[in-house]
N, C-alpha and C. Protein backbone atom coordinates (compact mmCIF):
# COMPACT_ATOMS: atom_id res chain seq x y z
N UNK A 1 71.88 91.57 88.05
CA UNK A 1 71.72 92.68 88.99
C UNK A 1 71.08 93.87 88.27
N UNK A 2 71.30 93.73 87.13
CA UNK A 2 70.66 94.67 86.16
C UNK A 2 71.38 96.20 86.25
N UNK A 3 72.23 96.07 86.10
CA UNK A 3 72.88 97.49 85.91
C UNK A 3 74.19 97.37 84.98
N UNK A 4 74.82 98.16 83.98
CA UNK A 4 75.16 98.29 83.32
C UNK A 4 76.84 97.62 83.39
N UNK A 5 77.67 97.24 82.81
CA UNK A 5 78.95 96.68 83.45
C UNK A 5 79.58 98.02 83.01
N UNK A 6 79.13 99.21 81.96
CA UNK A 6 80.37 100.13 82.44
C UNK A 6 80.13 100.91 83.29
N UNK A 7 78.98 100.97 83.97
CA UNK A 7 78.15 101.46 85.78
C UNK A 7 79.08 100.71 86.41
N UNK A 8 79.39 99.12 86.81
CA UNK A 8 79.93 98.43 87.10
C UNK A 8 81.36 98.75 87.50
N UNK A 9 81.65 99.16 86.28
CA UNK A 9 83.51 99.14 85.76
C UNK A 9 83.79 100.34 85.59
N UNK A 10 83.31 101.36 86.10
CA UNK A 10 83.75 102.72 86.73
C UNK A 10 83.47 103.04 88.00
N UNK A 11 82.79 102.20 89.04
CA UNK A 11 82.43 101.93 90.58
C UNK A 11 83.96 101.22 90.58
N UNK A 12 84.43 100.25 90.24
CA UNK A 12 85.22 99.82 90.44
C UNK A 12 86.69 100.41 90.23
N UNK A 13 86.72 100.87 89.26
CA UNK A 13 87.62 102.15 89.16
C UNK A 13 87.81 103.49 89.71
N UNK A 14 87.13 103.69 90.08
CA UNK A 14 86.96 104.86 91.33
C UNK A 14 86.55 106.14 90.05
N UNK A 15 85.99 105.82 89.02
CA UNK A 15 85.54 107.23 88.62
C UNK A 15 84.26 107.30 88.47
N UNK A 16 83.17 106.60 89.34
CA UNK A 16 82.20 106.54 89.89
C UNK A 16 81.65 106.58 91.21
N UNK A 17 81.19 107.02 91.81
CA UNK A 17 80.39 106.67 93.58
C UNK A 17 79.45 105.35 93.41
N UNK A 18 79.36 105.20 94.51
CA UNK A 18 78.24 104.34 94.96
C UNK A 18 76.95 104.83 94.57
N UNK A 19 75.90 104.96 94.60
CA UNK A 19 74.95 105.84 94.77
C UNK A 19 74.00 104.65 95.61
N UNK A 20 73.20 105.80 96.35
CA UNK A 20 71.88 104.46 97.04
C UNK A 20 71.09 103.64 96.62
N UNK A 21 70.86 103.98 95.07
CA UNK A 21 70.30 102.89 94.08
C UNK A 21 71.49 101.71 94.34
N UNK A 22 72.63 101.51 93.61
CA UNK A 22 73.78 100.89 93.60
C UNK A 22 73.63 99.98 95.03
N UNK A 23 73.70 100.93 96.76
CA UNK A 23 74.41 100.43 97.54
C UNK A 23 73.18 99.40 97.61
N UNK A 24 71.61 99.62 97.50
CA UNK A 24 70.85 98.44 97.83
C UNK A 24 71.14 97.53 96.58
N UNK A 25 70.92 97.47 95.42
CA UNK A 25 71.19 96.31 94.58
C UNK A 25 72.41 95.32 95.22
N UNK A 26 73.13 96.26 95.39
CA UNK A 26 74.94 95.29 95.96
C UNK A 26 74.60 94.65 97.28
N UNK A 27 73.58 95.50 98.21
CA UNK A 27 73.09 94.64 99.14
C UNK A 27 72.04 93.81 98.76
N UNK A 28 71.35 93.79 98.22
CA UNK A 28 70.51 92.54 98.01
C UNK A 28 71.33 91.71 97.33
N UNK A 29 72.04 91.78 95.98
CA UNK A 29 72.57 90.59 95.49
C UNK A 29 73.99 89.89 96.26
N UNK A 30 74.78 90.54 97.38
CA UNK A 30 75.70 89.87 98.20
C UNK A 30 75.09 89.72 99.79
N UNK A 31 73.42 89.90 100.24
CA UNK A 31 73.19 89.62 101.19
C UNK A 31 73.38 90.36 102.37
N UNK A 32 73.82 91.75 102.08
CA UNK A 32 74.62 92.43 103.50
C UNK A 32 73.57 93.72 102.58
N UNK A 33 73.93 94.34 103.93
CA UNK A 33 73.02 95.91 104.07
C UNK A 33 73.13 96.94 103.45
N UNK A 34 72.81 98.18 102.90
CA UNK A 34 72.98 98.78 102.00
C UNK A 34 74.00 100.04 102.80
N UNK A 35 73.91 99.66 104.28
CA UNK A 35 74.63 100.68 105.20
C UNK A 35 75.92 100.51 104.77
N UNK A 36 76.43 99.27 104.43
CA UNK A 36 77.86 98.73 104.34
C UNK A 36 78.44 99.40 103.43
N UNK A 37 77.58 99.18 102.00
CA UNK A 37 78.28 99.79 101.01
C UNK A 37 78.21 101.14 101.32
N UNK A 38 77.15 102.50 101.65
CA UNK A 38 77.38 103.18 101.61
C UNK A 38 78.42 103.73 102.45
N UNK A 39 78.69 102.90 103.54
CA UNK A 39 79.61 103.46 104.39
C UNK A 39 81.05 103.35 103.95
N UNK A 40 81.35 101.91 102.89
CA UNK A 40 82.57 102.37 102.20
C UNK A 40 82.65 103.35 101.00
N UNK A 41 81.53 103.89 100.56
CA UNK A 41 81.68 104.76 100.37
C UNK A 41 82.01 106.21 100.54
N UNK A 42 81.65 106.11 101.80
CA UNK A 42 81.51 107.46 102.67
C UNK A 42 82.78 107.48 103.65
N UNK A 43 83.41 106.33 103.62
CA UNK A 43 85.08 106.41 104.05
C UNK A 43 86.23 106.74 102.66
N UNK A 44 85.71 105.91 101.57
CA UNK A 44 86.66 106.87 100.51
C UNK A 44 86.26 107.46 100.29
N UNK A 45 85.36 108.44 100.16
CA UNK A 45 85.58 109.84 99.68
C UNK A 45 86.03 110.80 101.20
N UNK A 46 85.72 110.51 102.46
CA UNK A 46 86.61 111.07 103.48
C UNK A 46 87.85 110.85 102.77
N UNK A 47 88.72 109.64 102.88
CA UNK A 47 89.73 109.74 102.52
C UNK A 47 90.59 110.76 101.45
N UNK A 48 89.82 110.51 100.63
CA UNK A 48 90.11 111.18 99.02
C UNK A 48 90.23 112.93 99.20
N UNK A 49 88.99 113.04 100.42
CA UNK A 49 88.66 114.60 100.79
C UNK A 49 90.18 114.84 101.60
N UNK A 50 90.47 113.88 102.07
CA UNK A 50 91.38 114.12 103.09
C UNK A 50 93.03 114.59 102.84
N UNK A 51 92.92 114.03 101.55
CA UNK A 51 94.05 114.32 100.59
C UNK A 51 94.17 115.22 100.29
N UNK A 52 92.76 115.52 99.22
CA UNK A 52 92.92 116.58 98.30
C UNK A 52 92.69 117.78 98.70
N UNK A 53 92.24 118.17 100.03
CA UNK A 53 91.73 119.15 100.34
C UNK A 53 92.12 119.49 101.71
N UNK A 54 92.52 118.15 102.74
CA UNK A 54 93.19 118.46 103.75
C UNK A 54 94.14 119.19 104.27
N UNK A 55 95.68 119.96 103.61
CA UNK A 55 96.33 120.47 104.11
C UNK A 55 95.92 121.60 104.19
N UNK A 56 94.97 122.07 102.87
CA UNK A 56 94.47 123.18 103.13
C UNK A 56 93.60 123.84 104.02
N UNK A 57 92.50 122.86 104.52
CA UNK A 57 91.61 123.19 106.05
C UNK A 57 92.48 122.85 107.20
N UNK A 58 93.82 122.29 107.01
CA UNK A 58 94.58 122.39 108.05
C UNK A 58 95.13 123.66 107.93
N UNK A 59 95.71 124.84 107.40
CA UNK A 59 96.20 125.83 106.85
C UNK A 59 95.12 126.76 107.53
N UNK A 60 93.88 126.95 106.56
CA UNK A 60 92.76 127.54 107.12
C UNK A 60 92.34 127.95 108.04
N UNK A 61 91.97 126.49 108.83
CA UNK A 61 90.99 126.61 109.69
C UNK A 61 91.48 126.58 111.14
N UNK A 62 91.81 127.49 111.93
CA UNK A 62 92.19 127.21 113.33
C UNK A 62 90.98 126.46 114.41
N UNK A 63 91.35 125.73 115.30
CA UNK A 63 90.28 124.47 115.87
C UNK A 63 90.18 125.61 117.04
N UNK A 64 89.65 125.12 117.46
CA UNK A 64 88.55 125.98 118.69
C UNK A 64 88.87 125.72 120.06
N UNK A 65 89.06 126.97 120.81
CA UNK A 65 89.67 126.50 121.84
C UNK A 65 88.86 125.90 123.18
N UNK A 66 88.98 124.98 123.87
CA UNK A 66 88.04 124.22 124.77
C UNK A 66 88.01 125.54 125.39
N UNK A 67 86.99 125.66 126.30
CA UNK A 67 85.95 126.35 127.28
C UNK A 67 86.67 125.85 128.49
């Protein structure tokens, strides 16, 4: 696949992202789309955001009242 195994083995460890280079290689060499990977990407770091930063924009931010 040509990319490095500690590129590899910090994607897998979570102290790396995906990046769009990454998500097409992973889609070409497992056959599926590069949307896939980026989109699990783009659900853990929601998640991760959701943690680390969530109670506080819950705290913050008051939601808007419907019209």
């Amino acid at each position: 696949m040509d990319h490095s195994l500690s590129a590899e083995s910090a994607i897998v460890n979570g102290r790396r992202a995906i990046t769009e280079d990454t998500a097409m290689r992973l889609a070409r060499y497992f056959g599926t789309s590069p949307r896939y990977r980026w989109n699990l990407q783009n659900a853990y770091d929601l998640e991760i955001g959701a943690q680390e930063i969530g109670p506080r924009i819950e705290r913050d931010v008051l939601p808007r009242n419907a019209a």
